[in-house]
PDB file of N, CA and C in Angstrom:
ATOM      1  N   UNK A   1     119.331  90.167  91.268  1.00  0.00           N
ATOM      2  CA  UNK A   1     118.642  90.591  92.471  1.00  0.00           C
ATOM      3  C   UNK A   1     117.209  90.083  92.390  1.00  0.00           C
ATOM      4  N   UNK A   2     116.355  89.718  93.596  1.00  0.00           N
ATOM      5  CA  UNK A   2     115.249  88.946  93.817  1.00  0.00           C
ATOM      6  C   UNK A   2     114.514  89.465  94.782  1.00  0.00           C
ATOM      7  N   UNK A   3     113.712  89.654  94.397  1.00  0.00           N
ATOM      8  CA  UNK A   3     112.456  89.849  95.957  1.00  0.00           C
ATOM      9  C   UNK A   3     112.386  89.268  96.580  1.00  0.00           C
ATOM     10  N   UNK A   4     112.587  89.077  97.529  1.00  0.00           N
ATOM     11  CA  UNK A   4     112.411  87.706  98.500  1.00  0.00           C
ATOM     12  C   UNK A   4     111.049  87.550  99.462  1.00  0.00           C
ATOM     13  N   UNK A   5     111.246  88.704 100.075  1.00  0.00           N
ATOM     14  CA  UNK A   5     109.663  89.236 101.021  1.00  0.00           C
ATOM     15  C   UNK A   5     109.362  90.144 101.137  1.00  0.00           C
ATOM     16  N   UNK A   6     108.065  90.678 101.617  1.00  0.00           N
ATOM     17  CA  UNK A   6     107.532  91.560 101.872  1.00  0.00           C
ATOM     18  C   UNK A   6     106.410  91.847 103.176  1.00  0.00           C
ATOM     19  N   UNK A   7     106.576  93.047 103.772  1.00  0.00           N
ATOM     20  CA  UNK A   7     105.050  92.765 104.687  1.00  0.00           C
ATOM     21  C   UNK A   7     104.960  94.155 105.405  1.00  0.00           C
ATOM     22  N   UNK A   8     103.930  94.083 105.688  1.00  0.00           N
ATOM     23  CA  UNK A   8     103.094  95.201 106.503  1.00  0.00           C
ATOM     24  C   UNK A   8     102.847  94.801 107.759  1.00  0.00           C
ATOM     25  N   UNK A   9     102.340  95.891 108.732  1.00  0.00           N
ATOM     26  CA  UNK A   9     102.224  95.899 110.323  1.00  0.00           C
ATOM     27  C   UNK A   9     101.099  96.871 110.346  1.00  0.00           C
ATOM     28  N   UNK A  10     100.369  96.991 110.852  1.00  0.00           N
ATOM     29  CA  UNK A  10      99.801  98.110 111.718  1.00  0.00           C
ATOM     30  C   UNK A  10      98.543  97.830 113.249  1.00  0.00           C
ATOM     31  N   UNK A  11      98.648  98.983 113.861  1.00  0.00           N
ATOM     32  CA  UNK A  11      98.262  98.815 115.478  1.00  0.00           C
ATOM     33  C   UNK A  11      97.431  99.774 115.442  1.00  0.00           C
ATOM     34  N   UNK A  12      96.955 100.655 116.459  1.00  0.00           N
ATOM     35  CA  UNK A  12      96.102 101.365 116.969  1.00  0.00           C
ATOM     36  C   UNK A  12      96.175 100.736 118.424  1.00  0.00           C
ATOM     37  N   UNK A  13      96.415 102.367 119.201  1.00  0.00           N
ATOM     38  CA  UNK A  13      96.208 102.057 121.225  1.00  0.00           C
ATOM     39  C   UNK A  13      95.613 103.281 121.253  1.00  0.00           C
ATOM     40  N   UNK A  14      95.192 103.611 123.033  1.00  0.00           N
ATOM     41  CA  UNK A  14      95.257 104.534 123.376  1.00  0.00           C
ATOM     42  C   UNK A  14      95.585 104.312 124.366  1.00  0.00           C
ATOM     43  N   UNK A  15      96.036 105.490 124.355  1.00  0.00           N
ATOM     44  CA  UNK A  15      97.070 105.782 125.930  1.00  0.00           C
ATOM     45  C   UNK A  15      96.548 106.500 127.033  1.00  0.00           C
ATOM     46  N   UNK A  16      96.576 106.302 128.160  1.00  0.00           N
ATOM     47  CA  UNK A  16      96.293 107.776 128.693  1.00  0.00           C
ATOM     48  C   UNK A  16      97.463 107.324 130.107  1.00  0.00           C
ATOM     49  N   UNK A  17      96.925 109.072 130.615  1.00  0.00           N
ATOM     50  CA  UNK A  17      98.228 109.310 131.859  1.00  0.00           C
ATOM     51  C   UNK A  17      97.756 110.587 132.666  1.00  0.00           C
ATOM     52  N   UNK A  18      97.918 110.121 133.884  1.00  0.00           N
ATOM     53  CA  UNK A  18      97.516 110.875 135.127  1.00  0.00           C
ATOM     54  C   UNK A  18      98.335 111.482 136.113  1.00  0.00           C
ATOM     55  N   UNK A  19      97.825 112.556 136.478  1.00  0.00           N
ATOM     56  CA  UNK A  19      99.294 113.192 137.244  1.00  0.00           C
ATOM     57  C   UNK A  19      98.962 113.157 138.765  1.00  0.00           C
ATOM     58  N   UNK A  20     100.547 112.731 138.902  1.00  0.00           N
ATOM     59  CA  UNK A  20     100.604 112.316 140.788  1.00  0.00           C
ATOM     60  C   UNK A  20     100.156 113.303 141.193  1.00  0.00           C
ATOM     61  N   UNK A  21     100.598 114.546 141.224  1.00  0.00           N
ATOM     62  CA  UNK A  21     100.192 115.885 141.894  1.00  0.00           C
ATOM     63  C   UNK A  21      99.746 116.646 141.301  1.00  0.00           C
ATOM     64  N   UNK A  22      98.342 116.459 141.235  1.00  0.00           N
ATOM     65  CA  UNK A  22      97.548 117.558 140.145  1.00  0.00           C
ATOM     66  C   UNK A  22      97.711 118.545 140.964  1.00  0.00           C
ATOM     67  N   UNK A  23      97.352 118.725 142.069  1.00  0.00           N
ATOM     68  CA  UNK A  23      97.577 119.840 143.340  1.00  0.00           C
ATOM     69  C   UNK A  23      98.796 121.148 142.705  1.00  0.00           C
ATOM     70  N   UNK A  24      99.880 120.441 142.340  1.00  0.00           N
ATOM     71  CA  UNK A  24     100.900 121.472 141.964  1.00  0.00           C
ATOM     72  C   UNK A  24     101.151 122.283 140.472  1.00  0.00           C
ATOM     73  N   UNK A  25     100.196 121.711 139.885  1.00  0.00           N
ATOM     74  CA  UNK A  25      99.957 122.456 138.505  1.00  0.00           C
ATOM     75  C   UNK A  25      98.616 122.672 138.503  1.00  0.00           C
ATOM     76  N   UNK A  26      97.532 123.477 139.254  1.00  0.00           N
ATOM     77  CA  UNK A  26      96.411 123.212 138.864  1.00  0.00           C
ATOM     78  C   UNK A  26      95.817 123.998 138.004  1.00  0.00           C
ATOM     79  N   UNK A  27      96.674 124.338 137.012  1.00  0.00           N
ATOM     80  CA  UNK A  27      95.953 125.391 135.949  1.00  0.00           C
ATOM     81  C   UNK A  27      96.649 124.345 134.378  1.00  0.00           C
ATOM     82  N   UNK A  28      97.100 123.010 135.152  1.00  0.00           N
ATOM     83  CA  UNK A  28      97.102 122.162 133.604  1.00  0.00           C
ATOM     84  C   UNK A  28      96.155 120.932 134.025  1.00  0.00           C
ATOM     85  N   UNK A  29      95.911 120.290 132.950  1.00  0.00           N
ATOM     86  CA  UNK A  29      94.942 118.709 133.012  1.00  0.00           C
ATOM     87  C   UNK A  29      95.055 117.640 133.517  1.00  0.00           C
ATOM     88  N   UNK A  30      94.990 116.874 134.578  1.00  0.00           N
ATOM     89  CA  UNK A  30      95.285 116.353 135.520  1.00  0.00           C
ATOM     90  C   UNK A  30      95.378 114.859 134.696  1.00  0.00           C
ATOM     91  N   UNK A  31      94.715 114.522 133.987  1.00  0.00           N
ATOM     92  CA  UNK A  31      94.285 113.304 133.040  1.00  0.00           C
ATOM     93  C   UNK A  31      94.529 113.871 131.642  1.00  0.00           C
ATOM     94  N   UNK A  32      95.050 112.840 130.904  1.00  0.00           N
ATOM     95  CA  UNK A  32      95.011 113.082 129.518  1.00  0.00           C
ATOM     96  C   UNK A  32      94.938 112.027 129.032  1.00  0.00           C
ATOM     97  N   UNK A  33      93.998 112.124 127.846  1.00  0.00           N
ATOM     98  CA  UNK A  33      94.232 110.992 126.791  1.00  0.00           C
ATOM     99  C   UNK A  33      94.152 110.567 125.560  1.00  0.00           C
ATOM    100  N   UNK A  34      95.148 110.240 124.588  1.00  0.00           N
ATOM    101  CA  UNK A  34      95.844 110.158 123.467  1.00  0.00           C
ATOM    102  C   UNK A  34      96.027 108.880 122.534  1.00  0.00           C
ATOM    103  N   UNK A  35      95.408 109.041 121.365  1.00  0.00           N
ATOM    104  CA  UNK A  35      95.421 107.889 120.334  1.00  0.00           C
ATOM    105  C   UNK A  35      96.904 107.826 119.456  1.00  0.00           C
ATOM    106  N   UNK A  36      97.188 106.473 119.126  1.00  0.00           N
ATOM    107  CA  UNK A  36      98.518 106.365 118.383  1.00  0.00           C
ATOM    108  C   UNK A  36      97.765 105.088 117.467  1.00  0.00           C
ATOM    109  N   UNK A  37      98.228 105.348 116.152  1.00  0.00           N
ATOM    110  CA  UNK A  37      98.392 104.510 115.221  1.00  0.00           C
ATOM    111  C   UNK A  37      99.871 104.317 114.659  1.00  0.00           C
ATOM    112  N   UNK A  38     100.110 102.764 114.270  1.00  0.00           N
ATOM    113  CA  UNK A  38     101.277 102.674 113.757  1.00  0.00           C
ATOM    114  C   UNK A  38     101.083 102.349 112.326  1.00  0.00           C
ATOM    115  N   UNK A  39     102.003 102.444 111.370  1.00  0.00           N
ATOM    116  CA  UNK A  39     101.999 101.475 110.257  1.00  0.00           C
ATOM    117  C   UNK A  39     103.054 101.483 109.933  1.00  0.00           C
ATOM    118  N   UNK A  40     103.741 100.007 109.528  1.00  0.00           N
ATOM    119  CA  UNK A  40     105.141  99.945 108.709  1.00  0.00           C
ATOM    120  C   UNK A  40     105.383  98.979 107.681  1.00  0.00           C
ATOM    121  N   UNK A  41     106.060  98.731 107.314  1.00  0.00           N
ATOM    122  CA  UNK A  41     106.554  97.831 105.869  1.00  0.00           C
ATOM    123  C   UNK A  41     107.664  97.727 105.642  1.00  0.00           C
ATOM    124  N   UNK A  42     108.338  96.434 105.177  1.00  0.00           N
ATOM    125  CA  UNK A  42     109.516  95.921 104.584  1.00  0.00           C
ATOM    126  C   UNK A  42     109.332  95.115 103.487  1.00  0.00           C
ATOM    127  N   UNK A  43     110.505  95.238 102.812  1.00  0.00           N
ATOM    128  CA  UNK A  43     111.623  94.456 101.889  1.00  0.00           C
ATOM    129  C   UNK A  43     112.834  94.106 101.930  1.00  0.00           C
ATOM    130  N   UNK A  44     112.699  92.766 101.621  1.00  0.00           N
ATOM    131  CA  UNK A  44     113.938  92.427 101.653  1.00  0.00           C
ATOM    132  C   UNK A  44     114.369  91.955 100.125  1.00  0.00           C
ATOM    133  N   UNK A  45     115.472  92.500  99.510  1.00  0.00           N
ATOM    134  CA  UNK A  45     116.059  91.861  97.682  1.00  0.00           C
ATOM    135  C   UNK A  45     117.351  90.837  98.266  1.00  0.00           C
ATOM    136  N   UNK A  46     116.730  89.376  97.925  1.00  0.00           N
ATOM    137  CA  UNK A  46     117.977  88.883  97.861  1.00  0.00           C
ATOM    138  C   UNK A  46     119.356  89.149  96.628  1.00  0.00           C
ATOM    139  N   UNK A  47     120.864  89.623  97.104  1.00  0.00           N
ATOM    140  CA  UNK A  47     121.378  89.900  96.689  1.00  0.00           C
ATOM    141  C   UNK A  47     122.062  88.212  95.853  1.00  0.00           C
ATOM    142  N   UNK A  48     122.187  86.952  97.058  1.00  0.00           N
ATOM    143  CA  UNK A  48     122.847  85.914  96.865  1.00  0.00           C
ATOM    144  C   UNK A  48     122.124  85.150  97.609  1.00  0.00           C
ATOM    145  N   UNK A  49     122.305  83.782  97.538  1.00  0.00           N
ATOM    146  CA  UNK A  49     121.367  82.793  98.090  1.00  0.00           C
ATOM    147  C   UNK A  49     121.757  82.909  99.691  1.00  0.00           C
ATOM    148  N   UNK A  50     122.781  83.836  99.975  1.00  0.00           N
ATOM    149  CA  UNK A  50     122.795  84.085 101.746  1.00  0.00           C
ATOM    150  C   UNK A  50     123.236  85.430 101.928  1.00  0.00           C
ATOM    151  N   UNK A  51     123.072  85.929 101.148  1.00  0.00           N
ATOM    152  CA  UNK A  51     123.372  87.834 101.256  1.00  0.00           C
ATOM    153  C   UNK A  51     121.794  88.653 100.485  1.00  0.00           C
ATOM    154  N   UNK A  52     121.209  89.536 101.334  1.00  0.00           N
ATOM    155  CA  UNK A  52     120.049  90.314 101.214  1.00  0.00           C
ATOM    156  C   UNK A  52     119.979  91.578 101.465  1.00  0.00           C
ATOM    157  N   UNK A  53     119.335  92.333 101.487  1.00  0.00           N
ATOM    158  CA  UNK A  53     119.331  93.608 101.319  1.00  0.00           C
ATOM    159  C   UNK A  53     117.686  94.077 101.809  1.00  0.00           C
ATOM    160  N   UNK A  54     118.033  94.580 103.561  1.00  0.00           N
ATOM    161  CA  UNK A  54     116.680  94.397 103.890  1.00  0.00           C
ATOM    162  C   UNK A  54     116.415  96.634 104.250  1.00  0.00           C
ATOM    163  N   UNK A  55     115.503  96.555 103.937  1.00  0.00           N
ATOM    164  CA  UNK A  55     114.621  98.172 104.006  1.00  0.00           C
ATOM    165  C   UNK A  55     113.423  97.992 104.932  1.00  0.00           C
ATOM    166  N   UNK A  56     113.058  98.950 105.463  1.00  0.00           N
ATOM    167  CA  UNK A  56     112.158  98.554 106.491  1.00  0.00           C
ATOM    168  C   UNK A  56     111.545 100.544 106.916  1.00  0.00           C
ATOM    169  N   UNK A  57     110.197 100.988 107.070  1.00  0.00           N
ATOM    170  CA  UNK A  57     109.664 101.968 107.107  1.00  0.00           C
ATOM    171  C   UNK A  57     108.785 101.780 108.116  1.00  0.00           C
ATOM    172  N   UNK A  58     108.645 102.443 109.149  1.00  0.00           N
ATOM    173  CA  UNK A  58     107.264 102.426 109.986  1.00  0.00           C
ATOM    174  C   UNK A  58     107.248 104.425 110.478  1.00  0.00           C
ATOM    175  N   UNK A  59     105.620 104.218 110.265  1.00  0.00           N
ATOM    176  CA  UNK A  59     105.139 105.682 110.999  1.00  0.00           C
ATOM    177  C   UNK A  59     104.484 105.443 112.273  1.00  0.00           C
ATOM    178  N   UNK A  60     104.415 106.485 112.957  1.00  0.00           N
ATOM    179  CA  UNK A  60     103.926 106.362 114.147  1.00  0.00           C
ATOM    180  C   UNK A  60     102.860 108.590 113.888  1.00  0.00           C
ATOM    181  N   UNK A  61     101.845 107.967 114.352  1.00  0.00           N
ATOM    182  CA  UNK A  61     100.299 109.201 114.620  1.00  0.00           C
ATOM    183  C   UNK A  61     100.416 109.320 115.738  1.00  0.00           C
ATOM    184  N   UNK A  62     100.039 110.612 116.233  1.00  0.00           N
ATOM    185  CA  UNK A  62      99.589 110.687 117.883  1.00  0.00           C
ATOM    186  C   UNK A  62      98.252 111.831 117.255  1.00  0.00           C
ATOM    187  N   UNK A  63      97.395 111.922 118.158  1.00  0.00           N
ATOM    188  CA  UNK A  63      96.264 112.367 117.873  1.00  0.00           C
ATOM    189  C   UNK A  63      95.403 112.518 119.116  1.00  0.00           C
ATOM    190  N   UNK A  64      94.945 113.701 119.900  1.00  0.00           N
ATOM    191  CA  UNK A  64      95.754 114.798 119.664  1.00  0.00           C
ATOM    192  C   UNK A  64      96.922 114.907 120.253  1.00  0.00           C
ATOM    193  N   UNK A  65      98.030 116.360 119.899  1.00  0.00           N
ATOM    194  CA  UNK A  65      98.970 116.044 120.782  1.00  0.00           C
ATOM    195  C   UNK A  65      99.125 116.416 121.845  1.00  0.00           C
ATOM    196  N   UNK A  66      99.979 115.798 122.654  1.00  0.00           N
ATOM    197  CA  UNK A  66     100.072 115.823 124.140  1.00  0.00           C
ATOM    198  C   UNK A  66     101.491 116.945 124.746  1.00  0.00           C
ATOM    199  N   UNK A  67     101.041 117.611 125.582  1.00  0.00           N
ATOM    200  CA  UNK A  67     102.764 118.429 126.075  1.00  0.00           C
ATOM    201  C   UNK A  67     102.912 117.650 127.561  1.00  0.00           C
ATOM    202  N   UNK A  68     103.998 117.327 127.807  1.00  0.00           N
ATOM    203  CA  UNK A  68     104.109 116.407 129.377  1.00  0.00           C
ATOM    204  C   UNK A  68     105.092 117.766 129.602  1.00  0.00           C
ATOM    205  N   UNK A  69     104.183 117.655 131.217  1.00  0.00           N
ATOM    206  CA  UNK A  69     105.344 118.911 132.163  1.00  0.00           C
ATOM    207  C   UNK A  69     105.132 118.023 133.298  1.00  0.00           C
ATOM    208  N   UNK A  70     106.340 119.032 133.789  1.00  0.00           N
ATOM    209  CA  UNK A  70     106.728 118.622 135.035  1.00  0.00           C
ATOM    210  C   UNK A  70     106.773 120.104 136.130  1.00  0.00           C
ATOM    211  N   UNK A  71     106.084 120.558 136.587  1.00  0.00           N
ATOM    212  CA  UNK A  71     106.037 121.705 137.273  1.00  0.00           C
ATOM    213  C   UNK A  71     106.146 122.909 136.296  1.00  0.00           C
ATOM    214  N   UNK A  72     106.545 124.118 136.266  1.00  0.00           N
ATOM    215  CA  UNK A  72     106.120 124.722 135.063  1.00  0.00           C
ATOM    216  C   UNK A  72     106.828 124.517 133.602  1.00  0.00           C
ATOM    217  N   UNK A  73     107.199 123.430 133.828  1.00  0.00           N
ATOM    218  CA  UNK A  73     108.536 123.224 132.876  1.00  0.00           C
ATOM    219  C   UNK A  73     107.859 122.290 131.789  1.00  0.00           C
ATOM    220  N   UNK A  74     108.103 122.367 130.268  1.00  0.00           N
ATOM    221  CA  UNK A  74     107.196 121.537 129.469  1.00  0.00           C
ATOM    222  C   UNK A  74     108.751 120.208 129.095  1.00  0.00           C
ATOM    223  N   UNK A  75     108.788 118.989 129.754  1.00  0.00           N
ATOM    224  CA  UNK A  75     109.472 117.838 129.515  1.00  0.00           C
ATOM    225  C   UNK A  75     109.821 117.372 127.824  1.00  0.00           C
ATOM    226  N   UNK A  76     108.511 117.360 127.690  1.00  0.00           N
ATOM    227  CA  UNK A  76     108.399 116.387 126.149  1.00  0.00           C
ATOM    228  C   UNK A  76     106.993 116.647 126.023  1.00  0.00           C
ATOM    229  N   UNK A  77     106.673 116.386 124.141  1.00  0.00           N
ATOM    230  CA  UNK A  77     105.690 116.954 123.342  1.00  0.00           C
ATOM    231  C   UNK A  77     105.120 115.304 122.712  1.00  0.00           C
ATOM    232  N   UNK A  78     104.293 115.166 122.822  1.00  0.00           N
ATOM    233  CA  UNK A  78     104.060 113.955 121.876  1.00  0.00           C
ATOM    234  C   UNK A  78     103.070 114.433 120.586  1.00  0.00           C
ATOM    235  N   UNK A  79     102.979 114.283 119.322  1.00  0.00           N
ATOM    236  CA  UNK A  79     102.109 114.925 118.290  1.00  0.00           C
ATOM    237  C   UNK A  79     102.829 114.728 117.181  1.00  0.00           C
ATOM    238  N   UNK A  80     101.978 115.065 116.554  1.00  0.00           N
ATOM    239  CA  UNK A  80     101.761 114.574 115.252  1.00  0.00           C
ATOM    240  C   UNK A  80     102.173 113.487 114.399  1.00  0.00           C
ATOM    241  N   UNK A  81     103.153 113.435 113.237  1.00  0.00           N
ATOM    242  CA  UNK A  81     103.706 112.114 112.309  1.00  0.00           C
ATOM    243  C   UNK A  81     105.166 111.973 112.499  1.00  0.00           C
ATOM    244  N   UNK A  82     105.490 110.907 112.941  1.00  0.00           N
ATOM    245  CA  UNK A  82     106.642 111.020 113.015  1.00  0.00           C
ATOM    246  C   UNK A  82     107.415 109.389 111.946  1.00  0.00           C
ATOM    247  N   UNK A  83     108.033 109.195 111.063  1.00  0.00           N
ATOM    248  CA  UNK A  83     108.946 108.627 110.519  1.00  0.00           C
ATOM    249  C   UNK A  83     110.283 107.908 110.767  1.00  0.00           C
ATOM    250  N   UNK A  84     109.892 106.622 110.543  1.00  0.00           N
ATOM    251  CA  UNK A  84     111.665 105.992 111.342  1.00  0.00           C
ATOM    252  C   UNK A  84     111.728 105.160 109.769  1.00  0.00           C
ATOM    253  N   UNK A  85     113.171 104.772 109.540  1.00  0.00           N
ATOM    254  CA  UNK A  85     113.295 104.098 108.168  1.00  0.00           C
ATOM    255  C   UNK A  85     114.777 103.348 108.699  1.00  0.00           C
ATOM    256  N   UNK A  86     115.121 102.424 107.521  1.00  0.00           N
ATOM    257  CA  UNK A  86     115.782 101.455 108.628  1.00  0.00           C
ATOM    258  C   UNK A  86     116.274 100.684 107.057  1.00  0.00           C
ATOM    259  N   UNK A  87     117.676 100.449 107.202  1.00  0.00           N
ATOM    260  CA  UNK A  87     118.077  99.716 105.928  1.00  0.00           C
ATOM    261  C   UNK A  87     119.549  99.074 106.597  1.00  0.00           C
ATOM    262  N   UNK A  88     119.675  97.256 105.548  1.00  0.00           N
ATOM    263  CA  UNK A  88     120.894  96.398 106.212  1.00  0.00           C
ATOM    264  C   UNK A  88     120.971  95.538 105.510  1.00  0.00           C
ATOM    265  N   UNK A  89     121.790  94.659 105.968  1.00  0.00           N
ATOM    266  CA  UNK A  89     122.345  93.906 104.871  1.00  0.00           C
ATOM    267  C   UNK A  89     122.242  92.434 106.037  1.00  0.00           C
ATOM    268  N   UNK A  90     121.536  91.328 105.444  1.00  0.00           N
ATOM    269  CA  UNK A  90     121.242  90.350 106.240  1.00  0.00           C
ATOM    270  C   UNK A  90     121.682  88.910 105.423  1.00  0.00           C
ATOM    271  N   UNK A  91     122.719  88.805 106.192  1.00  0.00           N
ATOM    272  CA  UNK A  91     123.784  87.009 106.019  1.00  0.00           C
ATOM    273  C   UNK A  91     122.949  86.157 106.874  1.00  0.00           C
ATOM    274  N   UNK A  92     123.009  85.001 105.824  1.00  0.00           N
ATOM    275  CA  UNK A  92     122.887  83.763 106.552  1.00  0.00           C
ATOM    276  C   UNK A  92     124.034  82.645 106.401  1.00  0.00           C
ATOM    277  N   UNK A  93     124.204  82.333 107.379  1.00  0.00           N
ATOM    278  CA  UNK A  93     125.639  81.317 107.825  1.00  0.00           C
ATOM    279  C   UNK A  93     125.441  80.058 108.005  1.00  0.00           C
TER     280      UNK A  93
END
């Protein structure tokens, strides 16, 4: 087994988002706006000169977090750390 590659990513945005009808919720924030950082990383071990073994990790920040509604109803939450991880097996033909 062999290392073959390696590498890193990372971003930084901000987001923001405005509501069509502030009129109908007016006891929530009509505007909001929200920072995201990413960072991720892979490896890949070559197993054979065309069979590999690839791993792959990225996080995603929100800061602060956000609650999205829709009339008094809370939709979706955006906040805090969230984790995705990711593993495969990569042929070349």
């Amino acid at each position: 087994m062999r290392l073959e590659a390696t590498y890193a990513t990372t971003t930084a945005t901000m987001t923001s988002g405005t509501s069509a009808t502030p009129s109908v919720a007016q006891a929530h924030d009509g505007e909001v706006v929200s920072g995201v950082i990413t960072a991720g990383g892979g490896v890949t071990f070559g197993l054979d000169a065309r069979l590999s073994v690839v791993a792959e990790a990225e996080a995603l920040f929100f800061w602060p977090s956000v609650a999205i509604q829709i009339g008094n109803s809370e939709v979706a939450h955006v906040g805090s750390a969230t984790l995705f991880a990711h593993a495969g097996l990569l042929a070349r033909f």
